[in-house]
N, C-alpha and C. Protein backbone atom coordinates (compact mmCIF):
# COMPACT_ATOMS: atom_id res chain seq x y z
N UNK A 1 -0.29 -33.03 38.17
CA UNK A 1 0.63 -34.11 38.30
C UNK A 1 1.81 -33.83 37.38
N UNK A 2 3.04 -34.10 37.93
CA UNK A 2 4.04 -34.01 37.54
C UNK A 2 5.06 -35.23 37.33
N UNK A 3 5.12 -36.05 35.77
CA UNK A 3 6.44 -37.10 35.40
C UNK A 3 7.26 -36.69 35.68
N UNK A 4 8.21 -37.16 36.24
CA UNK A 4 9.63 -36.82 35.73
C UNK A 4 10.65 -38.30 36.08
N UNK A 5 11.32 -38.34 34.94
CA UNK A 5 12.06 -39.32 34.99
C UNK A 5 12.97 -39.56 33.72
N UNK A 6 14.08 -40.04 33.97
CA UNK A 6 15.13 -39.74 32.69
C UNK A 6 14.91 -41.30 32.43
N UNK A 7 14.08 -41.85 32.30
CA UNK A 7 13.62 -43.26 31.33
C UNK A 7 12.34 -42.95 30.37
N UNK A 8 12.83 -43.27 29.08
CA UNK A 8 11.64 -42.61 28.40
C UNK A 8 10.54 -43.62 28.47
N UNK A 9 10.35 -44.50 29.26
CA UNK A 9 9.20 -45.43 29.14
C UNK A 9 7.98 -43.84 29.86
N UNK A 10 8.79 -43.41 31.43
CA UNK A 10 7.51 -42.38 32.01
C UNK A 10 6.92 -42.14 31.07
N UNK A 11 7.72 -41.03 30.39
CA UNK A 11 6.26 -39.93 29.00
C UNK A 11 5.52 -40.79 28.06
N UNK A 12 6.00 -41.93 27.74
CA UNK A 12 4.92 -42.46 26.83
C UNK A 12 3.96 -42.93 27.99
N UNK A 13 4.28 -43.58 29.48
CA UNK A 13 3.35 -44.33 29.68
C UNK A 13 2.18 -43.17 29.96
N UNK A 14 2.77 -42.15 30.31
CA UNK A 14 1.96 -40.66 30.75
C UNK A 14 1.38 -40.51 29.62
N UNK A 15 1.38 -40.42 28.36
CA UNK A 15 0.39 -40.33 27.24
C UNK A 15 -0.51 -41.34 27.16
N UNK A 16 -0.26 -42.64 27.54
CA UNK A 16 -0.75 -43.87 27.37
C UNK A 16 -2.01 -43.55 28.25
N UNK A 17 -1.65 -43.24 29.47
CA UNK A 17 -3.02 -43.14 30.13
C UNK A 17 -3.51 -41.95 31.34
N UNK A 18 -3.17 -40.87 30.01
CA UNK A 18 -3.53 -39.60 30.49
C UNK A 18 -5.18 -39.59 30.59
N UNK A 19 -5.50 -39.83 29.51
CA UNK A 19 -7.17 -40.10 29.83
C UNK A 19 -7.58 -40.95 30.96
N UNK A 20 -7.18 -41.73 31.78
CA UNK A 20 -7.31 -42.27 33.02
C UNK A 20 -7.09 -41.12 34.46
N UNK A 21 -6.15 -40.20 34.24
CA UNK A 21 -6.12 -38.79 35.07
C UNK A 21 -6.91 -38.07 35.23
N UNK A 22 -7.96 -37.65 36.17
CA UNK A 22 -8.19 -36.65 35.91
C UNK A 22 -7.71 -35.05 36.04
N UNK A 23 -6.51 -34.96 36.57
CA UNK A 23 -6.22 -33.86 36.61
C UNK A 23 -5.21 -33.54 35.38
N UNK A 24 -4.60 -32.24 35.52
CA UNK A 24 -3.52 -31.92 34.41
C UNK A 24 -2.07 -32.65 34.73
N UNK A 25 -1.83 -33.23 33.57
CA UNK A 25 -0.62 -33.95 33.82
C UNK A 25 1.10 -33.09 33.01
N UNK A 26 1.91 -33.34 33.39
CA UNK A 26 2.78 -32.18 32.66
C UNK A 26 4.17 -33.55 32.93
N UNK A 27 5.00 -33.74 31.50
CA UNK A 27 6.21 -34.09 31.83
C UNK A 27 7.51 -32.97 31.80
N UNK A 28 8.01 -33.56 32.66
CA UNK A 28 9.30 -32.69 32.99
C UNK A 28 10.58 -33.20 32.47
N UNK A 29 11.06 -32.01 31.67
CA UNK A 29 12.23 -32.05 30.99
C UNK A 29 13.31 -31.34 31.42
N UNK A 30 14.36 -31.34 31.59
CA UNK A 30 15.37 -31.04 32.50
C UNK A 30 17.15 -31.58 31.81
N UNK A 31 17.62 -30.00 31.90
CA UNK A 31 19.43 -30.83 31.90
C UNK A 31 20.12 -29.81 33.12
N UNK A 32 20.82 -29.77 32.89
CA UNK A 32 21.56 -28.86 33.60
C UNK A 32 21.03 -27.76 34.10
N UNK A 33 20.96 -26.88 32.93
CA UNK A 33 21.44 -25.73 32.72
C UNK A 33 19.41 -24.82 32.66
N UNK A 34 18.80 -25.85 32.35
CA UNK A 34 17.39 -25.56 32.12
C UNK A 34 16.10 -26.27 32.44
N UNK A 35 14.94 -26.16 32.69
CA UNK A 35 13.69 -27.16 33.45
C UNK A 35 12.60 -26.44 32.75
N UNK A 36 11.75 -27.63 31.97
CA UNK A 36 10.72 -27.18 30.87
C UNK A 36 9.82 -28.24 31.29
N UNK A 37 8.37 -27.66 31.02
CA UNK A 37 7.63 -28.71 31.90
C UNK A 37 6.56 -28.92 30.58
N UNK A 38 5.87 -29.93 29.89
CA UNK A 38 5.14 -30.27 28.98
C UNK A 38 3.84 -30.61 28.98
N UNK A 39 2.84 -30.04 29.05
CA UNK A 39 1.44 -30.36 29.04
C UNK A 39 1.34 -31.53 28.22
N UNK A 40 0.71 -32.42 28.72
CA UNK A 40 0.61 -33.50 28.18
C UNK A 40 -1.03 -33.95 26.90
N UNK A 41 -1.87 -33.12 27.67
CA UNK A 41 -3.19 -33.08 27.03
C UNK A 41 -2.95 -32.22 26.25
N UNK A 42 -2.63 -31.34 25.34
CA UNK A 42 -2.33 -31.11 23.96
C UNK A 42 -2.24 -31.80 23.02
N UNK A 43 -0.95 -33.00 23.69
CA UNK A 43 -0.56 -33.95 22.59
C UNK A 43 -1.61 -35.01 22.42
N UNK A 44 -2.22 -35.54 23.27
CA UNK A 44 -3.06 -36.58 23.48
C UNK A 44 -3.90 -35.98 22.71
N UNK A 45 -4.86 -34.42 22.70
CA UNK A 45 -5.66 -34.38 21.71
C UNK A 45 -5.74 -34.39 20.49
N UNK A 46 -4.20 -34.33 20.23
CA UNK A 46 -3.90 -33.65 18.74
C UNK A 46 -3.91 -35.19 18.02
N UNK A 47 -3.21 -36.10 19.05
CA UNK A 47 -3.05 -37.57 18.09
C UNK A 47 -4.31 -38.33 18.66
N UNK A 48 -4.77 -38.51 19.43
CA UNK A 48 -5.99 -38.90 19.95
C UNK A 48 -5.87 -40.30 20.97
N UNK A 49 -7.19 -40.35 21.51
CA UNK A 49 -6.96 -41.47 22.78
C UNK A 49 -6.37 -42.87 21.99
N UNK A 50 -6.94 -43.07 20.83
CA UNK A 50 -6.39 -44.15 20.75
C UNK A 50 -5.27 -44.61 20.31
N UNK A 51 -4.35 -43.79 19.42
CA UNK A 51 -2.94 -43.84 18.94
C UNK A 51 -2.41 -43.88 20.21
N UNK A 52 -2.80 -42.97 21.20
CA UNK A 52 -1.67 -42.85 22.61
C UNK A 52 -1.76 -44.24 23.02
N UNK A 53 -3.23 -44.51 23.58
CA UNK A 53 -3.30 -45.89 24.41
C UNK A 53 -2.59 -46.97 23.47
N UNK A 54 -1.76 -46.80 22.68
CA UNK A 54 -1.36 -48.32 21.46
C UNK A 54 0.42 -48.05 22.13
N UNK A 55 0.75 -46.83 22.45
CA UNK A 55 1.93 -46.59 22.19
C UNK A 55 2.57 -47.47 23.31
N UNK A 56 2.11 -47.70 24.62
CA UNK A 56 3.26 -49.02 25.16
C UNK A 56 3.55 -50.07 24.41
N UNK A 57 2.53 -50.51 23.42
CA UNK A 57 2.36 -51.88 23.01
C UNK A 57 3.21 -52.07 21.62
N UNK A 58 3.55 -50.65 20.96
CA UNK A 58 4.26 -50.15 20.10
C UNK A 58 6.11 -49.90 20.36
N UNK A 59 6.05 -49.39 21.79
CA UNK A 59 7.33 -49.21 22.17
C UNK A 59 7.98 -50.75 23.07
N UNK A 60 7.14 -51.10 23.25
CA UNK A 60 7.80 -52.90 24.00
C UNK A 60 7.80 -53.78 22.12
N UNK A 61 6.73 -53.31 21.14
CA UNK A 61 7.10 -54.26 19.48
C UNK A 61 8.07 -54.12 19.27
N UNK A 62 8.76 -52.95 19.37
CA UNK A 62 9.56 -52.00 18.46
C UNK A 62 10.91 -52.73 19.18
N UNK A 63 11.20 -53.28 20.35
CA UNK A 63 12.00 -53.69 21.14
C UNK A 63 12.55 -52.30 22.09
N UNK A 64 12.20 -51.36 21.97
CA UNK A 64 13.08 -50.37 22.53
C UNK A 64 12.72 -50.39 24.07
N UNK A 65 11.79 -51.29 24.94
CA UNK A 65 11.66 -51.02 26.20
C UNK A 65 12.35 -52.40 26.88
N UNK A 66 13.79 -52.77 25.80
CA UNK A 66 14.59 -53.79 26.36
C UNK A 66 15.74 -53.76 26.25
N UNK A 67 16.91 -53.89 27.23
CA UNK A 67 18.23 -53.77 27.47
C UNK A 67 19.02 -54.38 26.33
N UNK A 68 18.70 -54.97 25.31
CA UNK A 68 19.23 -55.73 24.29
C UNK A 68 20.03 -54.71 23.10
């Protein structure tokens, strides 16, 4: 499975509930000029299921998943 989307809510929500996937999930990073694709289960192991699963609830506290 492949994110891609120039709203950064996708990649967190893709960390959020990568453990709900079972397959390999990868976000896609992209400008112009270049296209890099990010395994996502690396990161999830390194910080673990449960820091990820907090991070929507962290990025809507924080206010940043609002037009304000």
């Amino acid at each position: 499975m492949v994110v891609s989307s120039d709203d950064t809510d996708a990649p967190l929500l893709a960390l959020a509930f990568k453990s709900f996937v079972p397959s390999s999930m990868y976000i896609k990073c992209a400008t112009q000029a270049r296209t890099s694709y990010i395994d996502t289960t690396p990161i999830v192991q390194r910080h673990g299921l449960e820091v990820c699963r907090c991070l929507p609830g962290l990025h809507a506290f924080t206010g940043c998943d609002s037009a304000d």
